[in-house]
PDB file of N, CA and C in Angstrom:
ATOM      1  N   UNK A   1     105.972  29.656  23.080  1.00  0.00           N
ATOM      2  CA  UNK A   1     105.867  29.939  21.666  1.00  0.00           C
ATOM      3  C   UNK A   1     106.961  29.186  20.919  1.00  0.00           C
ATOM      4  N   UNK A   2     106.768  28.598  19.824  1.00  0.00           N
ATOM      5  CA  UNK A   2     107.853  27.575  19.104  1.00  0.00           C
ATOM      6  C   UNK A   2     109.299  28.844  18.648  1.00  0.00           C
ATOM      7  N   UNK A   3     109.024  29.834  17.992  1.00  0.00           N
ATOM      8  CA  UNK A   3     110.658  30.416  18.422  1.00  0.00           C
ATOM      9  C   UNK A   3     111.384  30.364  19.736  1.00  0.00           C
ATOM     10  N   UNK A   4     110.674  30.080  20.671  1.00  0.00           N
ATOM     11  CA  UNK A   4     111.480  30.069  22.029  1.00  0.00           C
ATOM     12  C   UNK A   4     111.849  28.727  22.243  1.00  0.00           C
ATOM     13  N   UNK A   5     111.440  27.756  21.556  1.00  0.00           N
ATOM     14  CA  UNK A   5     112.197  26.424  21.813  1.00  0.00           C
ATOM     15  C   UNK A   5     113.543  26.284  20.903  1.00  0.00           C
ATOM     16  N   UNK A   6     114.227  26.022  21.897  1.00  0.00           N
ATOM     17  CA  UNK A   6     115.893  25.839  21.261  1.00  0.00           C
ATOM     18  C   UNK A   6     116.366  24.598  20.691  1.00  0.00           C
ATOM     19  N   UNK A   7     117.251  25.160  19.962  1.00  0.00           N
ATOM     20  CA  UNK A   7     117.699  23.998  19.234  1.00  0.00           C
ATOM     21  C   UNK A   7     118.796  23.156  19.835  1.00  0.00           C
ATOM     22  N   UNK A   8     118.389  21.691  19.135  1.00  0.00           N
ATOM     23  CA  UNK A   8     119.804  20.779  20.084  1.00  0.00           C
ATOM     24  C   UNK A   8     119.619  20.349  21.086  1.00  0.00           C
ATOM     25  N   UNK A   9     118.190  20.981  21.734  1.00  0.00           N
ATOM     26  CA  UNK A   9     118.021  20.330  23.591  1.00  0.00           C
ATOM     27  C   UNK A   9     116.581  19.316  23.493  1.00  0.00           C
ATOM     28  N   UNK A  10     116.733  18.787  24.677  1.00  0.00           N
ATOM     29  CA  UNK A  10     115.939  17.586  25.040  1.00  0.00           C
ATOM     30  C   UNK A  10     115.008  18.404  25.777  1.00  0.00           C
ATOM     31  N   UNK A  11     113.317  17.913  25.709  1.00  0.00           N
ATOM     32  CA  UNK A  11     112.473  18.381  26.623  1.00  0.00           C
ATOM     33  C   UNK A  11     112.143  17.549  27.482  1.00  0.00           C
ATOM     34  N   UNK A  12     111.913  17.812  28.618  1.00  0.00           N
ATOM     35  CA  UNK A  12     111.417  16.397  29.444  1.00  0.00           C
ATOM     36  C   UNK A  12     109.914  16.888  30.246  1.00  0.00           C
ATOM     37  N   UNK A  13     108.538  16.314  29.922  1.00  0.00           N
ATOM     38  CA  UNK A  13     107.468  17.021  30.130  1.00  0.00           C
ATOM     39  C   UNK A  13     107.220  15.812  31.627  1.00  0.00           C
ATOM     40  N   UNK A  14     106.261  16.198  32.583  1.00  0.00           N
ATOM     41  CA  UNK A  14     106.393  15.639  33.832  1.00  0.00           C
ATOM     42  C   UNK A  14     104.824  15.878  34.231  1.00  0.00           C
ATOM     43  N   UNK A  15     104.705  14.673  33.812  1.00  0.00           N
ATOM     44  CA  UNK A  15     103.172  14.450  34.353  1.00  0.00           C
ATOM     45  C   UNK A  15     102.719  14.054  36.116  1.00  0.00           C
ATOM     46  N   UNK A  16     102.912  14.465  36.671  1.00  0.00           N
ATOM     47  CA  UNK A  16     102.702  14.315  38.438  1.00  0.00           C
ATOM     48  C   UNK A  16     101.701  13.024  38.695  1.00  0.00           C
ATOM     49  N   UNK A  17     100.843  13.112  37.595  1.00  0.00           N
ATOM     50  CA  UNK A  17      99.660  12.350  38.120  1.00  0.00           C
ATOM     51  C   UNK A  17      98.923  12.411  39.979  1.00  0.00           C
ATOM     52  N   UNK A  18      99.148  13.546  40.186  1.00  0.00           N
ATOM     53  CA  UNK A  18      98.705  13.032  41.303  1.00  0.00           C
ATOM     54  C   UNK A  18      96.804  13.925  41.182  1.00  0.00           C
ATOM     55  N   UNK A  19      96.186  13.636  40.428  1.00  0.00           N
ATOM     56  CA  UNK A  19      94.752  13.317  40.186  1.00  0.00           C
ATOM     57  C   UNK A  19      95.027  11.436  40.194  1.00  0.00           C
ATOM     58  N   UNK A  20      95.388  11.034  40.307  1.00  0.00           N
ATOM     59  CA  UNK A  20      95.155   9.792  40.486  1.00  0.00           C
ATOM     60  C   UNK A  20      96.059   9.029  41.428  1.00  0.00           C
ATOM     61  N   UNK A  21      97.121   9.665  42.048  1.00  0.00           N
ATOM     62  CA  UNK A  21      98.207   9.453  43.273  1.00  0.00           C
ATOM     63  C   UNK A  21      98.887   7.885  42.807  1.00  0.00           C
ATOM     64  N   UNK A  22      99.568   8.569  41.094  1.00  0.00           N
ATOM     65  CA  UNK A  22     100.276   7.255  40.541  1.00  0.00           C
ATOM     66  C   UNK A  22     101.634   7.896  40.662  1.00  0.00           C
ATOM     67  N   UNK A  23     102.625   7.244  40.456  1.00  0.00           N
ATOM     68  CA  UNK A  23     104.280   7.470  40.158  1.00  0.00           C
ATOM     69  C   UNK A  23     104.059   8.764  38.873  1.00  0.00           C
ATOM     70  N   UNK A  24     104.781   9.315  38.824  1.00  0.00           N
ATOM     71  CA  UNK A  24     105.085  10.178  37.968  1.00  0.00           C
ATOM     72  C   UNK A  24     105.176   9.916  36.111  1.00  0.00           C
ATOM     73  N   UNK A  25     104.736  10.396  35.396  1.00  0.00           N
ATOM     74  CA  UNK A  25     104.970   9.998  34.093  1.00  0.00           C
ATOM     75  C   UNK A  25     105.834  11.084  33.175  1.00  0.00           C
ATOM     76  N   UNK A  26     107.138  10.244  32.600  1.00  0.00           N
ATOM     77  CA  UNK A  26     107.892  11.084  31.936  1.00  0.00           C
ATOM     78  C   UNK A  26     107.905  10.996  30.282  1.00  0.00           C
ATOM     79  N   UNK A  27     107.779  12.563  29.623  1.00  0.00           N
ATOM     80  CA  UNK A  27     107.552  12.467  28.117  1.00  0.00           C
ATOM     81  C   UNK A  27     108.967  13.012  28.096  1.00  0.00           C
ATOM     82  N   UNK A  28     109.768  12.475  26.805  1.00  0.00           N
ATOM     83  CA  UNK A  28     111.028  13.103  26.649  1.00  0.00           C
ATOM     84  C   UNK A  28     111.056  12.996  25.028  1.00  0.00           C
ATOM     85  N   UNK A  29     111.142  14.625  24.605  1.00  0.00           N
ATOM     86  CA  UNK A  29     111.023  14.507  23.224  1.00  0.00           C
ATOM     87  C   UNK A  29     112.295  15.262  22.536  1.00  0.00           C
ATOM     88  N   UNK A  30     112.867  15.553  21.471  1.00  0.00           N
ATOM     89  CA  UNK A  30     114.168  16.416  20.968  1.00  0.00           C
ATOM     90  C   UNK A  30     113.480  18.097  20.665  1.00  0.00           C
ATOM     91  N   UNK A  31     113.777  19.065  20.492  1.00  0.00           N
ATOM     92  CA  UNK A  31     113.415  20.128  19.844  1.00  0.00           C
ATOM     93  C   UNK A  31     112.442  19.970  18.837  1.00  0.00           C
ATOM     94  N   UNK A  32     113.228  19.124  17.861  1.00  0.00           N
ATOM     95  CA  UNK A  32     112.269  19.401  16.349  1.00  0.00           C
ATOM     96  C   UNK A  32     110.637  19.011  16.965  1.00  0.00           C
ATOM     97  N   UNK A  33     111.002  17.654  17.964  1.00  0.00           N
ATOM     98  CA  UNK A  33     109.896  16.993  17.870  1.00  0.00           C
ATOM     99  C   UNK A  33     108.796  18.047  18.591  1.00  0.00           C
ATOM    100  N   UNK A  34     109.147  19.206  19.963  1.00  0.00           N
ATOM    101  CA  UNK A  34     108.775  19.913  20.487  1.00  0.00           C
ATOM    102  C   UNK A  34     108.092  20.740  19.517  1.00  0.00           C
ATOM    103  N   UNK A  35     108.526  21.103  18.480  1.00  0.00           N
ATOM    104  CA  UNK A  35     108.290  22.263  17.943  1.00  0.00           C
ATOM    105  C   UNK A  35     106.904  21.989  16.819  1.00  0.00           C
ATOM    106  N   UNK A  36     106.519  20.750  16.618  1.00  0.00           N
ATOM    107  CA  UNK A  36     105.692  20.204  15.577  1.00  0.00           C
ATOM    108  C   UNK A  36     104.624  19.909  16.221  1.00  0.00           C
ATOM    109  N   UNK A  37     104.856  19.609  17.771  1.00  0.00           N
ATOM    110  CA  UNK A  37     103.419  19.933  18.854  1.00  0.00           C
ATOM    111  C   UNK A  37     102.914  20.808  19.395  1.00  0.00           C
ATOM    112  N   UNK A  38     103.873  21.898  19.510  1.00  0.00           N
ATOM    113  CA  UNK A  38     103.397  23.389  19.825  1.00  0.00           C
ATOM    114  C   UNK A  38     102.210  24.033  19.227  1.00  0.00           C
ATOM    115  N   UNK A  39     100.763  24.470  20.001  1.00  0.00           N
ATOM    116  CA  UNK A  39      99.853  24.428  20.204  1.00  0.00           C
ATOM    117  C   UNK A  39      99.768  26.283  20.267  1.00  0.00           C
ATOM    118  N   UNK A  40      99.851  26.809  19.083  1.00  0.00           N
ATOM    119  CA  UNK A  40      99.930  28.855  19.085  1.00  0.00           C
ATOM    120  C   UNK A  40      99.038  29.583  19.901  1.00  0.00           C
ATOM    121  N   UNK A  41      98.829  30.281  20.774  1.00  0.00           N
ATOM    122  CA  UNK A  41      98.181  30.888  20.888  1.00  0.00           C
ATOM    123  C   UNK A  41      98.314  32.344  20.789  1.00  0.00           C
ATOM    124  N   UNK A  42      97.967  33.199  20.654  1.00  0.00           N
ATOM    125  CA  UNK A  42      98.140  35.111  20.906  1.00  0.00           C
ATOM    126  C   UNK A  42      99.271  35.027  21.719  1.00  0.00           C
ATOM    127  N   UNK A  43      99.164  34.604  22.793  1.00  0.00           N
ATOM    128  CA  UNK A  43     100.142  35.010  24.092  1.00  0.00           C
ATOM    129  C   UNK A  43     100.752  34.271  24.144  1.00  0.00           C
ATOM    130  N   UNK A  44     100.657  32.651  23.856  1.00  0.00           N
ATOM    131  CA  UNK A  44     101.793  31.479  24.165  1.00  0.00           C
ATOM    132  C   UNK A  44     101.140  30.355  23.084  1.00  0.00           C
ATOM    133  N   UNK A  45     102.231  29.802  24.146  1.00  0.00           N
ATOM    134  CA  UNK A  45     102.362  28.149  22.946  1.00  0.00           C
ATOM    135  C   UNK A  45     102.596  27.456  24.243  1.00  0.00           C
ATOM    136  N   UNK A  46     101.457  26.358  23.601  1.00  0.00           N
ATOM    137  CA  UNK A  46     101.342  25.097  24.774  1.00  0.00           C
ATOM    138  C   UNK A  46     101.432  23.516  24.451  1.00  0.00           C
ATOM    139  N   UNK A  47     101.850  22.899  24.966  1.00  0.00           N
ATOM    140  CA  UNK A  47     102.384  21.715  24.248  1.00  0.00           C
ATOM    141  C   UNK A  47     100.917  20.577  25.080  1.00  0.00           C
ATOM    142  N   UNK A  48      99.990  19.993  24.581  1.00  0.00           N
ATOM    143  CA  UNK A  48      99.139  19.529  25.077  1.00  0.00           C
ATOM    144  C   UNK A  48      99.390  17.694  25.378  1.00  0.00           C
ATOM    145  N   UNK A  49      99.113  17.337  26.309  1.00  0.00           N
ATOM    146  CA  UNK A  49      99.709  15.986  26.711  1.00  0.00           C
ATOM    147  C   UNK A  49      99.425  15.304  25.849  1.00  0.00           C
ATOM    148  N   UNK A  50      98.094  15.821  25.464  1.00  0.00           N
ATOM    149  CA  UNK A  50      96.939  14.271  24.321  1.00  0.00           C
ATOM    150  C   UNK A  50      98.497  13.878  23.204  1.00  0.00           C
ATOM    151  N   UNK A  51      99.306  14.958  22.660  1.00  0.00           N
ATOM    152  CA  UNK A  51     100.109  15.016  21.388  1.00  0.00           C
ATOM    153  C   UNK A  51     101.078  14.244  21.433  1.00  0.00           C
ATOM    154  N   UNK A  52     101.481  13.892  23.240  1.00  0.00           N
ATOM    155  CA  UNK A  52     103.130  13.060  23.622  1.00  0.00           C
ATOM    156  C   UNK A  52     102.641  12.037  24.169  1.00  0.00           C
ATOM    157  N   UNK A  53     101.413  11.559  24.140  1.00  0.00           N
ATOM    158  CA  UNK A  53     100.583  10.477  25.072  1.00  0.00           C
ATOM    159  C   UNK A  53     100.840   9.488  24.508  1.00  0.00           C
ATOM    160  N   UNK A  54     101.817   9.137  23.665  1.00  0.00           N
ATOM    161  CA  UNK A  54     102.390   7.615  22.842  1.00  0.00           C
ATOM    162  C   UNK A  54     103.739   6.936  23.280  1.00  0.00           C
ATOM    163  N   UNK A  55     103.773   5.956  22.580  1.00  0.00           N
ATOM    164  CA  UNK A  55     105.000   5.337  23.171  1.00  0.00           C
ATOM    165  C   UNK A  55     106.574   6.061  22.361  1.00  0.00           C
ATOM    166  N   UNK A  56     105.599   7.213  21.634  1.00  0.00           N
ATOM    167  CA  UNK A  56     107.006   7.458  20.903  1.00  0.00           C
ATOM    168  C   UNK A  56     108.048   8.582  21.797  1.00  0.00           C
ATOM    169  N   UNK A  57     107.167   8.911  23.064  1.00  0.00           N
ATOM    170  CA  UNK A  57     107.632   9.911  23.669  1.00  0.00           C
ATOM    171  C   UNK A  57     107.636   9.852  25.306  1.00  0.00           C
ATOM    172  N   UNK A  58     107.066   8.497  26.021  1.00  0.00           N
ATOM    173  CA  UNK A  58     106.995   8.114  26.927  1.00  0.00           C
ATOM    174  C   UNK A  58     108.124   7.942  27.631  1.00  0.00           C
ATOM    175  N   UNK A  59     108.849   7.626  28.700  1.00  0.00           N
ATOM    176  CA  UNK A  59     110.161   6.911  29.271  1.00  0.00           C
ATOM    177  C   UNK A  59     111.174   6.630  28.219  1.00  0.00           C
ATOM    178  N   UNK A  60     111.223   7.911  27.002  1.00  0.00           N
ATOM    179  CA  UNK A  60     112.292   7.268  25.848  1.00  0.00           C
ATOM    180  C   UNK A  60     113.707   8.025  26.645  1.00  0.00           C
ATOM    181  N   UNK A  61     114.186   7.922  27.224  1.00  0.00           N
ATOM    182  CA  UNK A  61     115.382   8.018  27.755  1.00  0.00           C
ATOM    183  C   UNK A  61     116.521   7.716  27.121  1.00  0.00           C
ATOM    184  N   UNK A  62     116.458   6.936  26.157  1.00  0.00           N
ATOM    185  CA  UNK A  62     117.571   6.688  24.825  1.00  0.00           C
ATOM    186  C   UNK A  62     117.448   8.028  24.440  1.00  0.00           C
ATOM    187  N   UNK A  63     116.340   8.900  24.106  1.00  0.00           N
ATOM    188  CA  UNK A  63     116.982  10.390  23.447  1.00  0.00           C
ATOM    189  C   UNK A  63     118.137  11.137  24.280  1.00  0.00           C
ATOM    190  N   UNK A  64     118.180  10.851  26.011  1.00  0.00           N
ATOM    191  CA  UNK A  64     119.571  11.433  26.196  1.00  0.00           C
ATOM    192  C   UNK A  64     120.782  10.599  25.366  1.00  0.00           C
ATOM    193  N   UNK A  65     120.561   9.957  25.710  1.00  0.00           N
ATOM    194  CA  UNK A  65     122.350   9.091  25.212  1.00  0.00           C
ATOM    195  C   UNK A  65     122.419   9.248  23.565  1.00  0.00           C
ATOM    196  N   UNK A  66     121.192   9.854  23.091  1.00  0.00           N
ATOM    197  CA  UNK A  66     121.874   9.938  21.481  1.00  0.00           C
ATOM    198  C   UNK A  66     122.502  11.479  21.123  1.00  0.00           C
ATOM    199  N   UNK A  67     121.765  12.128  22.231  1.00  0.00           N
ATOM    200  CA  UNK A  67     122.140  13.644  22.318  1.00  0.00           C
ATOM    201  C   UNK A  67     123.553  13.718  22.753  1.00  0.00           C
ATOM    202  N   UNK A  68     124.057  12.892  23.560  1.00  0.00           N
ATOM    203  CA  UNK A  68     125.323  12.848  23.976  1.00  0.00           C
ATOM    204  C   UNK A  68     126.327  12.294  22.892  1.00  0.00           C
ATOM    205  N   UNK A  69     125.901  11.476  21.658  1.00  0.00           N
ATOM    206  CA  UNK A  69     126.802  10.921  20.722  1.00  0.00           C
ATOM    207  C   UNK A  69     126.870  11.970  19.787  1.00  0.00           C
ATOM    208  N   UNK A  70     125.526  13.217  19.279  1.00  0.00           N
ATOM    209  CA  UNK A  70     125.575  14.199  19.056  1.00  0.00           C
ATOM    210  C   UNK A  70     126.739  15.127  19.288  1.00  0.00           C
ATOM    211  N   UNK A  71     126.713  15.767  20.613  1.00  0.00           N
ATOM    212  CA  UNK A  71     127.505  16.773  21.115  1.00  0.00           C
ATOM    213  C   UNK A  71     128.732  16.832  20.611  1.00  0.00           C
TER     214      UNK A  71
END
């Protein structure tokens, strides 16, 4: 549920791929960005891949090191 996502932290979503037995695929997004894909339901909140499936959220690994100039 988007109140339960915290502020200030990095998400890192982890696609296995293994329906297709590829290397792993990593989405890495900030809070805010978490919180504007969150998907409501009654009982939860789900963050759906189709929403991080871009290059804006793919292997961006620069969001750690800006979180760290942050801190």
């Amino acid at each position: 549920m988007r109140y339960r996502i915290e502020d200030a932290c990095i998400y890192i979503f982890v696609n296995l791929n293994a329906d297709v037995m590829a290397h792993p695929t990593y989405y890495i997004c900030t809070s805010e960005e978490v919180k504007q894909k969150v998907k409501q339901y009654t009982t939860r909140g789900i963050v759906d891949l189709s929403t991080i499936n871009s290059e804006q959220f793919i292997e961006r690994w620069d969001k750690l090191e800006l979180t760290h100039l942050v801190l």
